[in-house]
C-alpha atoms as a PDB file:
ATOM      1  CA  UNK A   1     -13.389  39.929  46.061  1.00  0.00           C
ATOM      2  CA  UNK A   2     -14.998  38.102  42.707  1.00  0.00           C
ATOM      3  CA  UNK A   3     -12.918  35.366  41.440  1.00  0.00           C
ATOM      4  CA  UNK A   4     -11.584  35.756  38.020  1.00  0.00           C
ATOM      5  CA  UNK A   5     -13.108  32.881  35.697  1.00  0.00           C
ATOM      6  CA  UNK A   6     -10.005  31.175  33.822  1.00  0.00           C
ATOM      7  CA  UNK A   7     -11.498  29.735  30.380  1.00  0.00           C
ATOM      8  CA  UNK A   8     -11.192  25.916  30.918  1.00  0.00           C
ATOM      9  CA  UNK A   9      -8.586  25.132  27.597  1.00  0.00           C
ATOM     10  CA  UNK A  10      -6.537  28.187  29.250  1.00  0.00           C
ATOM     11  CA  UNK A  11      -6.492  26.185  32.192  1.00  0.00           C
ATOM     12  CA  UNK A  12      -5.722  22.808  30.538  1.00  0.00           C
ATOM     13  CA  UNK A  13      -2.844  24.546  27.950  1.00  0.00           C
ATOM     14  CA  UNK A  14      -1.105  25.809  31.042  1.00  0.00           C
ATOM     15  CA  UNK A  15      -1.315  21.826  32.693  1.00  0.00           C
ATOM     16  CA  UNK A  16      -0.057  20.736  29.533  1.00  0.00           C
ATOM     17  CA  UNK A  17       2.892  22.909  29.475  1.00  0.00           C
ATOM     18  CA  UNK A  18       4.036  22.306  32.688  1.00  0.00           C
ATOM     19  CA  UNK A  19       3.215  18.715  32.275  1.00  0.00           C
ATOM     20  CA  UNK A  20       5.793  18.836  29.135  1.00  0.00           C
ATOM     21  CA  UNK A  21       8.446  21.079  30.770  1.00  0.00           C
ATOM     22  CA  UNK A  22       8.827  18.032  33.929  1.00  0.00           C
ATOM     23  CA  UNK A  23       8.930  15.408  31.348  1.00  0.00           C
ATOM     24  CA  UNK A  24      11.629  16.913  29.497  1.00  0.00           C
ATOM     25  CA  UNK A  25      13.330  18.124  32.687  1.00  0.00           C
ATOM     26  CA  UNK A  26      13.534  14.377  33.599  1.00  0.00           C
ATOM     27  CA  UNK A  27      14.881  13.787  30.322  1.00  0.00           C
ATOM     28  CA  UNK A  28      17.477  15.971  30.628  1.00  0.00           C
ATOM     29  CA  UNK A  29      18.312  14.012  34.130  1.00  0.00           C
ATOM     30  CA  UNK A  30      18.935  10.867  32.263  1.00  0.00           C
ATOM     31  CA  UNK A  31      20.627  12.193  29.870  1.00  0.00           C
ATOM     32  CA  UNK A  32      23.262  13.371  32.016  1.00  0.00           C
ATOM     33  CA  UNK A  33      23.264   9.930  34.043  1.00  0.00           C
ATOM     34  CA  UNK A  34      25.875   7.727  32.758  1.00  0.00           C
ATOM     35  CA  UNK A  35      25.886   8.955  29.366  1.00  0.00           C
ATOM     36  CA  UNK A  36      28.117   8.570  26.477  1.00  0.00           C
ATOM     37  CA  UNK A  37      27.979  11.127  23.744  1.00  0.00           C
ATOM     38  CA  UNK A  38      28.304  10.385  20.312  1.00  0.00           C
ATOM     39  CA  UNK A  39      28.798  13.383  18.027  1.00  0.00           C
ATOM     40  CA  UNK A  40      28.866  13.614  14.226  1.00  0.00           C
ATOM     41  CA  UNK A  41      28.822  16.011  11.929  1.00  0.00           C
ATOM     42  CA  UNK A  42      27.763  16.103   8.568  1.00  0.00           C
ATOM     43  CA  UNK A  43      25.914  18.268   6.236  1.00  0.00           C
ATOM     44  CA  UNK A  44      27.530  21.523   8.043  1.00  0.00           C
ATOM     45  CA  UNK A  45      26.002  20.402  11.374  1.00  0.00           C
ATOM     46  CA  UNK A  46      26.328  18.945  14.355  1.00  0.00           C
ATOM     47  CA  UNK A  47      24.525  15.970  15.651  1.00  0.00           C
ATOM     48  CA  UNK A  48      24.336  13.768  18.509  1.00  0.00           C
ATOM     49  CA  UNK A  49      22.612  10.745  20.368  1.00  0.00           C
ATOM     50  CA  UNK A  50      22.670  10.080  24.124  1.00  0.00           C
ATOM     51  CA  UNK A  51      23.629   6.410  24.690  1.00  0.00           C
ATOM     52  CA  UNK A  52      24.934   4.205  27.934  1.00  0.00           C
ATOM     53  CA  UNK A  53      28.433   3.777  28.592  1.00  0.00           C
ATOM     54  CA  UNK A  54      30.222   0.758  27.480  1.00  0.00           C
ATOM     55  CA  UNK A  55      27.385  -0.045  24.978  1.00  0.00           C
ATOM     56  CA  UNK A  56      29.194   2.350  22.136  1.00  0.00           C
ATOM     57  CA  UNK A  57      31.888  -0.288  21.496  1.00  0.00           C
ATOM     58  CA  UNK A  58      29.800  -3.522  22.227  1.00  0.00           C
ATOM     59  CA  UNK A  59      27.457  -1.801  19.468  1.00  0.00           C
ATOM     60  CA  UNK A  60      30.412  -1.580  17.274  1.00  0.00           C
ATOM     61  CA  UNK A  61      31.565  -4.678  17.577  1.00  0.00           C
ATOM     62  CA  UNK A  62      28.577  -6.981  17.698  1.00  0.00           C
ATOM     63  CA  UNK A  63      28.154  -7.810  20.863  1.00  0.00           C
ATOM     64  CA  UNK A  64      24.861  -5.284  21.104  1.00  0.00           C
ATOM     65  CA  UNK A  65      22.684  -5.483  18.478  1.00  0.00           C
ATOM     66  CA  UNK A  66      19.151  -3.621  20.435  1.00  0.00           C
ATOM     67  CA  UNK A  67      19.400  -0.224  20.091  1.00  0.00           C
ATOM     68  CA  UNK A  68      16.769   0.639  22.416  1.00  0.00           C
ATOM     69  CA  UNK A  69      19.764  -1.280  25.029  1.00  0.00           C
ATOM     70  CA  UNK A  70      22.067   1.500  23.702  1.00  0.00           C
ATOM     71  CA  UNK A  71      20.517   4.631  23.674  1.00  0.00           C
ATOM     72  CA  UNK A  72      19.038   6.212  26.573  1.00  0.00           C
ATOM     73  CA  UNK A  73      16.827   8.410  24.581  1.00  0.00           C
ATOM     74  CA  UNK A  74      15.279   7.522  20.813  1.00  0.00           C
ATOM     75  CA  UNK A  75      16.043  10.471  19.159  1.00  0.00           C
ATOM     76  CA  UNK A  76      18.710  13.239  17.752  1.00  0.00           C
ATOM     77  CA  UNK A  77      20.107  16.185  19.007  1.00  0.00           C
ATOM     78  CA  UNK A  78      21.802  18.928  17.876  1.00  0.00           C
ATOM     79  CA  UNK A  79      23.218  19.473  22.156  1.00  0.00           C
ATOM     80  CA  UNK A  80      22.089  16.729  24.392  1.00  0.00           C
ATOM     81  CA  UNK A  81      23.286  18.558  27.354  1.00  0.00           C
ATOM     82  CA  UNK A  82      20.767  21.400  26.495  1.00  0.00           C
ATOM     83  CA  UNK A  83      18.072  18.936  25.396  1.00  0.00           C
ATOM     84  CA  UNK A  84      18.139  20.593  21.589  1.00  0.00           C
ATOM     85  CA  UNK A  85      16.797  17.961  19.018  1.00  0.00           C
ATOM     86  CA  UNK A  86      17.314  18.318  15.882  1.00  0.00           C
ATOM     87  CA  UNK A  87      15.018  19.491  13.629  1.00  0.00           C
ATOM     88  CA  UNK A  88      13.305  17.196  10.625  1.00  0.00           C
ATOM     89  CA  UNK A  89      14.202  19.296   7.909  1.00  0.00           C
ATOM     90  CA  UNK A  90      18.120  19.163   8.959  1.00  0.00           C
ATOM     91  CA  UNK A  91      17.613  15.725   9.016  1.00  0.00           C
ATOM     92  CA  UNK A  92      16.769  15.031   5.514  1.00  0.00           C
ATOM     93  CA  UNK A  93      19.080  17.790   3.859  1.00  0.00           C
ATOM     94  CA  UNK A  94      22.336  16.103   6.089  1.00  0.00           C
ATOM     95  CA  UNK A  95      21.006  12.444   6.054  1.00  0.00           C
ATOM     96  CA  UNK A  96      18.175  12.483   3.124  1.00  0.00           C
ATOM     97  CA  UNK A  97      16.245  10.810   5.394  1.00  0.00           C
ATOM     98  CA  UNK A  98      14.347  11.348   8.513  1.00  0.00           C
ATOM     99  CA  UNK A  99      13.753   7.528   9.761  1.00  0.00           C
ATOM    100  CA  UNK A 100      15.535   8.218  13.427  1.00  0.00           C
ATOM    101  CA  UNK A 101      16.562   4.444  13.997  1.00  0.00           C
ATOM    102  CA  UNK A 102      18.349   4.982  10.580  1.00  0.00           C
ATOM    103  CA  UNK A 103      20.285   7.980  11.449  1.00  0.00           C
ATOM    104  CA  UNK A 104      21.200   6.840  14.770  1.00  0.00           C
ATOM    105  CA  UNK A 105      22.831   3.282  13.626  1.00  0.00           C
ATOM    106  CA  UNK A 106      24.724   6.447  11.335  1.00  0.00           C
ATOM    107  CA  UNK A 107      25.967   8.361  13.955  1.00  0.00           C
ATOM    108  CA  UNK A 108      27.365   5.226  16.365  1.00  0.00           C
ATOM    109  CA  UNK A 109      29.135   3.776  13.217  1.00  0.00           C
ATOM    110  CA  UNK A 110      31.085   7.107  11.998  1.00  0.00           C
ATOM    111  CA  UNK A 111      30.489   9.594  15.183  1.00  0.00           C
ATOM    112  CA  UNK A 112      33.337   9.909  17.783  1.00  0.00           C
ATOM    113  CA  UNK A 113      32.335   9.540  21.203  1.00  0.00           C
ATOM    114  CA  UNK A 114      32.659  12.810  23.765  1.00  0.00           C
ATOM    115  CA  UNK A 115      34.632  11.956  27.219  1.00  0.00           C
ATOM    116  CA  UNK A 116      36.343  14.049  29.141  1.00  0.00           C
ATOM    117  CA  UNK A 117      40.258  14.353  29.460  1.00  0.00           C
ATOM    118  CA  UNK A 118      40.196  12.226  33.113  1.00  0.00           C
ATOM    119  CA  UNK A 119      37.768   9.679  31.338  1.00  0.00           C
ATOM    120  CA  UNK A 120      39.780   8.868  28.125  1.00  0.00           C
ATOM    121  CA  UNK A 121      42.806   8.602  30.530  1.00  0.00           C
ATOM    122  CA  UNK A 122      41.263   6.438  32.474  1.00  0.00           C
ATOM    123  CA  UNK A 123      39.871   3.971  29.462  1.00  0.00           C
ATOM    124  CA  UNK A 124      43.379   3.989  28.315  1.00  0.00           C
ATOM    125  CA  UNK A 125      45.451   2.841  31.307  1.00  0.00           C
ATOM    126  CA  UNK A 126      42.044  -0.125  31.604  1.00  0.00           C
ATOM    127  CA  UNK A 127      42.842  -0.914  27.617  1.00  0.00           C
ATOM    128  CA  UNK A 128      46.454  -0.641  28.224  1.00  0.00           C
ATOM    129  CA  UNK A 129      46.052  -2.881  30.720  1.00  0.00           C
ATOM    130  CA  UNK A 130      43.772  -5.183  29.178  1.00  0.00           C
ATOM    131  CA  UNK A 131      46.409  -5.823  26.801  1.00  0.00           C
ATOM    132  CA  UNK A 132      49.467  -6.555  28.859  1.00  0.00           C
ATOM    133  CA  UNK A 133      47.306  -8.927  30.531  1.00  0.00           C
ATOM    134  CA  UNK A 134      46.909 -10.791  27.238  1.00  0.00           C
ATOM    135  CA  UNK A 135      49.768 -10.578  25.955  1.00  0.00           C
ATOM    136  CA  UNK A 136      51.136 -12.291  29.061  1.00  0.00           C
ATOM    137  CA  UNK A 137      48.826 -15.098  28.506  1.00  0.00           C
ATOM    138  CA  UNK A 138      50.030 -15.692  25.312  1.00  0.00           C
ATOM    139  CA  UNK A 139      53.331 -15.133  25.620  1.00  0.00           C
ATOM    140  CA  UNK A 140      56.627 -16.528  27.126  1.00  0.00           C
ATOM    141  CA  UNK A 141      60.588 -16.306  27.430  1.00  0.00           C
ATOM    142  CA  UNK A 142      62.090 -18.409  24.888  1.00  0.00           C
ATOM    143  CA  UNK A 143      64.907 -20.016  26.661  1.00  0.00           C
ATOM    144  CA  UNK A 144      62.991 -20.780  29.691  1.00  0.00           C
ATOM    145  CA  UNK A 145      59.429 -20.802  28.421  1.00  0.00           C
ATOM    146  CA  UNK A 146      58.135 -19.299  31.131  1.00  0.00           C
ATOM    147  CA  UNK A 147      55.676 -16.786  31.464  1.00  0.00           C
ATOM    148  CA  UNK A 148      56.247 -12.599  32.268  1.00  0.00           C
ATOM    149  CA  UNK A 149      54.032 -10.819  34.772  1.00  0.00           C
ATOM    150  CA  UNK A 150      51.368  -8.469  33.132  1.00  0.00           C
ATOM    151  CA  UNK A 151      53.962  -5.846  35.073  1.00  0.00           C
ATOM    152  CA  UNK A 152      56.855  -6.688  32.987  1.00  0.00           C
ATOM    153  CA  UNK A 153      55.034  -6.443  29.801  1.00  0.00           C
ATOM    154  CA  UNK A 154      53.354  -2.895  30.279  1.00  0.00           C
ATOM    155  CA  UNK A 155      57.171  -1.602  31.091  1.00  0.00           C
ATOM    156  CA  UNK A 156      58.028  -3.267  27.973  1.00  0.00           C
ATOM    157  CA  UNK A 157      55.255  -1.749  26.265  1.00  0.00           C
ATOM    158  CA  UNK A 158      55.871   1.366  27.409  1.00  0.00           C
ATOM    159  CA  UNK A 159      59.814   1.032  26.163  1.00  0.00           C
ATOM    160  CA  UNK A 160      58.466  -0.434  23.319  1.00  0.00           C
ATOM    161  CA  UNK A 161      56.577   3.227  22.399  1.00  0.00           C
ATOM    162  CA  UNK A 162      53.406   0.858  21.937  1.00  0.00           C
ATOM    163  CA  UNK A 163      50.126   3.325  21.214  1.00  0.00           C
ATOM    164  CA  UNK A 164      47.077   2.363  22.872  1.00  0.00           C
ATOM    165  CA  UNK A 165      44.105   2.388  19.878  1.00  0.00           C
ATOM    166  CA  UNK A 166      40.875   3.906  21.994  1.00  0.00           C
ATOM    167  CA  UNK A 167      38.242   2.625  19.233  1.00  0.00           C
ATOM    168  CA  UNK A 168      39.431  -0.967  18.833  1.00  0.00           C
ATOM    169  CA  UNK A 169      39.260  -3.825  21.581  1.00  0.00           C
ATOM    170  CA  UNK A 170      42.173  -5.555  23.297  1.00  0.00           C
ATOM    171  CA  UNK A 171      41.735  -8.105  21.580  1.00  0.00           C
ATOM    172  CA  UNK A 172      42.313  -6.851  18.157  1.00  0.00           C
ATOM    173  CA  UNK A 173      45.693  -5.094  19.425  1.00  0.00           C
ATOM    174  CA  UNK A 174      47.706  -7.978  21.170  1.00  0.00           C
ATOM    175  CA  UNK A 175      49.422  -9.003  17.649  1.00  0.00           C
ATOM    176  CA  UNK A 176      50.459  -6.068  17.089  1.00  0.00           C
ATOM    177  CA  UNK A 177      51.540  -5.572  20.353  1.00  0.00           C
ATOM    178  CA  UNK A 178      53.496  -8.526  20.588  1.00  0.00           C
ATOM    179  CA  UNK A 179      55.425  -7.607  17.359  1.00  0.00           C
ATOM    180  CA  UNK A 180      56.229  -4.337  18.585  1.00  0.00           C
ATOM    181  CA  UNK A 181      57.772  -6.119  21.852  1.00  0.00           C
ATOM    182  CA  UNK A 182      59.814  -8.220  19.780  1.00  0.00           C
ATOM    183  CA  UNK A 183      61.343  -5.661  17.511  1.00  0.00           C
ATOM    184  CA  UNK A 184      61.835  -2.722  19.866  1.00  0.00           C
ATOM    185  CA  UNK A 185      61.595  -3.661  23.484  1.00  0.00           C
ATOM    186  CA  UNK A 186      64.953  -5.296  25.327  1.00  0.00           C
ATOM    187  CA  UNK A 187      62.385  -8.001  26.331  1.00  0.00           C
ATOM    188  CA  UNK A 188      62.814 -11.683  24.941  1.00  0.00           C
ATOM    189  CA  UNK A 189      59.437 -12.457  23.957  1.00  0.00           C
ATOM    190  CA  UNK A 190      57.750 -15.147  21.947  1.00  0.00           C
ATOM    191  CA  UNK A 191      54.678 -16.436  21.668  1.00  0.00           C
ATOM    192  CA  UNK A 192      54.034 -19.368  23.810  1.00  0.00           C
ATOM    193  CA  UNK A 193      53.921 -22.890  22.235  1.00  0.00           C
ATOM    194  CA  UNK A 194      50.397 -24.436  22.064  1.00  0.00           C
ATOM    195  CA  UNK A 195      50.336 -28.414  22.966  1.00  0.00           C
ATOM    196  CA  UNK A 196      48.353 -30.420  20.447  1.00  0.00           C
ATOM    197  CA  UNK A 197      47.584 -34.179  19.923  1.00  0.00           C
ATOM    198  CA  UNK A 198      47.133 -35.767  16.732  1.00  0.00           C
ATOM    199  CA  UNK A 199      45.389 -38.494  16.002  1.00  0.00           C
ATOM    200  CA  UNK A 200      45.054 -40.805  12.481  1.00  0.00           C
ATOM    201  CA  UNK A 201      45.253 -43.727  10.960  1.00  0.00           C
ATOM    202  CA  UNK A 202      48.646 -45.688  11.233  1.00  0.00           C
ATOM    203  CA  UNK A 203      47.963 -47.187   7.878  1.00  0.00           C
ATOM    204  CA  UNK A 204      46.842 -46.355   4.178  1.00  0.00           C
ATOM    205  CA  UNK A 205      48.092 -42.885   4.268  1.00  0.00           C
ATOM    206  CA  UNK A 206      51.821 -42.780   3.461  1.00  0.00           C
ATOM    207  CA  UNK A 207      53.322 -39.432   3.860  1.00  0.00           C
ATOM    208  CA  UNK A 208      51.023 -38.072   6.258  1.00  0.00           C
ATOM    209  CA  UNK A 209      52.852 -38.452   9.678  1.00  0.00           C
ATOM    210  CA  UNK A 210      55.819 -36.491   7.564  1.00  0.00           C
ATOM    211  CA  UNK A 211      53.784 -33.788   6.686  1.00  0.00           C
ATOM    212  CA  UNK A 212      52.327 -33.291  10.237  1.00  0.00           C
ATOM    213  CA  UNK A 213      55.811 -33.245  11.940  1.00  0.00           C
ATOM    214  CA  UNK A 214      56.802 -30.224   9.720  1.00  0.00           C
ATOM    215  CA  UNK A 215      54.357 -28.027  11.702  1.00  0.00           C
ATOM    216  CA  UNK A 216      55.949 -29.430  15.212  1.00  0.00           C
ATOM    217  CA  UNK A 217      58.620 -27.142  17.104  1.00  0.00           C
ATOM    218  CA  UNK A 218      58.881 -30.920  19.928  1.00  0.00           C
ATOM    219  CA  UNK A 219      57.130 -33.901  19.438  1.00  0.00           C
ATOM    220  CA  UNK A 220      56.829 -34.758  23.220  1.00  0.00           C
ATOM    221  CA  UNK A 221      54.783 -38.319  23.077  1.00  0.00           C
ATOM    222  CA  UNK A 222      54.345 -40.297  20.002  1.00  0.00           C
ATOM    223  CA  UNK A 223      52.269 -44.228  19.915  1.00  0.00           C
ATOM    224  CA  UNK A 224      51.626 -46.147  17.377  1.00  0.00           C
ATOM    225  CA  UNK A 225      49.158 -48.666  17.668  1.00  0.00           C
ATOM    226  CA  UNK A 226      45.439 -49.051  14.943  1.00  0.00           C
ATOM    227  CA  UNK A 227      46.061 -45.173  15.081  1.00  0.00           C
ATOM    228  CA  UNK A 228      49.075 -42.829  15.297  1.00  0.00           C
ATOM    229  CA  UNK A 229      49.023 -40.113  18.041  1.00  0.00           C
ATOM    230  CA  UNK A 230      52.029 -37.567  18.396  1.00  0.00           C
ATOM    231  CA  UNK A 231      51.612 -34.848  21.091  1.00  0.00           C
ATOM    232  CA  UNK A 232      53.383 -32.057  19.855  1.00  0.00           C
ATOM    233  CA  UNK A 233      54.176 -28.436  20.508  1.00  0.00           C
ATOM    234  CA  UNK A 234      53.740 -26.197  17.559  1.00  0.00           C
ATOM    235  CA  UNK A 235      53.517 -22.299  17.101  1.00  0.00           C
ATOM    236  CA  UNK A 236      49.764 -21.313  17.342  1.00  0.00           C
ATOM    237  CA  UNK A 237      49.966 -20.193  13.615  1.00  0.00           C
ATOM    238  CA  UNK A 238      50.698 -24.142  12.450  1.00  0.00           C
ATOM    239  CA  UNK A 239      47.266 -24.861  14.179  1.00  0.00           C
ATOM    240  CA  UNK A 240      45.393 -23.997  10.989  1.00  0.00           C
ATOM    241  CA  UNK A 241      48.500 -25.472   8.842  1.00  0.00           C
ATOM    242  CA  UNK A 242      48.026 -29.112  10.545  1.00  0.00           C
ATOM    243  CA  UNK A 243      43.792 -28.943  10.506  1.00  0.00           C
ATOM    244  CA  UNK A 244      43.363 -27.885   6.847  1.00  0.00           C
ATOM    245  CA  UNK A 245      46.330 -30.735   6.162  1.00  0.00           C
ATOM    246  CA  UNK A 246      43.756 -33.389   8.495  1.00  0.00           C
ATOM    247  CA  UNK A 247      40.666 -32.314   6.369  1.00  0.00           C
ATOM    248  CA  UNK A 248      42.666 -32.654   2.964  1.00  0.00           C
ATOM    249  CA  UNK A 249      44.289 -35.950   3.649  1.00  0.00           C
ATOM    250  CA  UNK A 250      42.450 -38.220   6.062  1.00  0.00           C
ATOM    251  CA  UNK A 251      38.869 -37.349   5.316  1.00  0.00           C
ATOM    252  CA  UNK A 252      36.709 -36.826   8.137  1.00  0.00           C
ATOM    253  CA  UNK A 253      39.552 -39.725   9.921  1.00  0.00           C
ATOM    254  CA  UNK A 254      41.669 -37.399  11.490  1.00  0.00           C
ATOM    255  CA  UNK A 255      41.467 -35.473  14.824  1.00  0.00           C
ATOM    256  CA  UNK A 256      43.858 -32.270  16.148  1.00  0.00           C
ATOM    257  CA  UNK A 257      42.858 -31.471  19.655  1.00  0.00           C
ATOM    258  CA  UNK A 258      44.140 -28.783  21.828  1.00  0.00           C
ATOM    259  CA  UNK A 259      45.709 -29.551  25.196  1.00  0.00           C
ATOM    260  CA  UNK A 260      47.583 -26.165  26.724  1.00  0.00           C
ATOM    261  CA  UNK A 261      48.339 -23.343  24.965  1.00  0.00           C
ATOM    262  CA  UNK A 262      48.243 -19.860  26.948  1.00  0.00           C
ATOM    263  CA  UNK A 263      51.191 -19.317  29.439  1.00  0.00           C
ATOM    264  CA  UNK A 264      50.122 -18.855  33.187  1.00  0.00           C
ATOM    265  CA  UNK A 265      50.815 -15.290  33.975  1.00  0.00           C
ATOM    266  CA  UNK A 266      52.284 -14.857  37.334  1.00  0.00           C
ATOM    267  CA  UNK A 267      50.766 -11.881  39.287  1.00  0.00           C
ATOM    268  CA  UNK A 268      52.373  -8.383  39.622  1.00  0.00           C
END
């Protein structure tokens, strides 16, 4: 039987295509490795960018700054899970622009990020967490001054109705935390004293060792020799207070170190 003769760019338009249908099939692979969605819409439609877990929020909050470290594919989508990029023309009527790196710093600032039900559950209880465990390192009983287990404060947090904020760190929430304990939990909490020395001149600045000792809760050690030292326990917000006085007052002759100041927490 006579072979049929192919023409040759028939032959090399079919390679092509199937060479272009595997690469994007890998794509699509990637994309649904450890991904994090980030959706936005604007201009009536829907777009998103296929990024790394975890990355989002270091993005966010400075810790990232390479976006090629973020994403796990350069461009925009209108459905990452189908592999649908969005077209240039929506582009510039949503974002009046079509520069990609652009639009995607866009979409991790203002778009929400897509997790399942079971995922956002599970970054909660880790935040939650997270945050008891600070908040027992910073915090104490008064009377005793000893430290709560990270245990005791999630129940308390949990009395206390405390809400768990998905798009900020841990960080950022322990003050308000900690105020929310104190005014609506049954658990006496304060924040635990930081330990501080002081150190200036014992002579030519009247006044000053006055003005220090207002910041103090206990002035545990105090020496007087060429220089005046006072080990002290103060609040953490007199820190500032007694460092700004230092740098008004003595001149570059002052120093305020810090010697404790988070509570140990014991373990659950």
């Amino acid at each position: 039987m006579p072979q049929i003769q192919q023409p040759s760019n028939q032959i090399k338009y079919a390679s092509d295509l199937f060479q272009t249908y595997e690469f994007t099939h890998q794509q699509c692979n990637i994309r649904l490795t450890n991904v994090a969605i980030v959706r936005l819409k604007k201009g009536g439609k829907r777009f998103e960018i296929a990024c790394y877990k975890n990355k989002v929020q270091e993005w966010r909050t400075g810790v990232e700054t390479n976006l090629d470290d973020v994403l796990q594919i350069s461009n925009v989508f209108v459905n990452v899970s189908k592999g649908e990029v969005a077209k240039s023309g929506d582009l510039q009527k949503a974002f009046g622009k079509t520069d990609v790196e652009v639009i995607v710093a866009e979409i991790l600032k203002k778009g929400e990020v897509q997790i399942n039900e079971k995922e956002r559950e599970h970054d909660l209880t880790s935040l939650r967490k997270e945050i008891a465990t600070l908040v027992a390192e910073k915090c104490v009983e008064p009377e005793t001054q000893r430290p709560y287990s990270v245990g005791i404060i999630e129940k308390a947090m949990a009395e206390a109705g405390f809400s768990v904020k998905q798009g900020k760190t841990a960080k950022s929430q322990v003050s308000e935390c900690i105020k929310l304990l104190q005014a609506e939990s049954n658990l006496p909490i304060e924040r635990a004293k930081m330990r501080v020395k002081v150190t200036v001149p014992a002579e030519g600045y009247p006044g000053l060792k006055e003005k220090v000792l207002e910041s103090a809760d206990t002035v545990e050690h105090e020496e007087t020799g060429e220089e005046l030292e006072l080990v002290m326990l103060i609040d953490p917000s007199q820190f500032r207070v007694i460092n700004e006085l230092l740098q008004k007052e003595c001149k570059g002759h002052g120093r305020l170190e810090t010697l404790t100041f988070a509570a140990t927490a014991a373990t659950t």
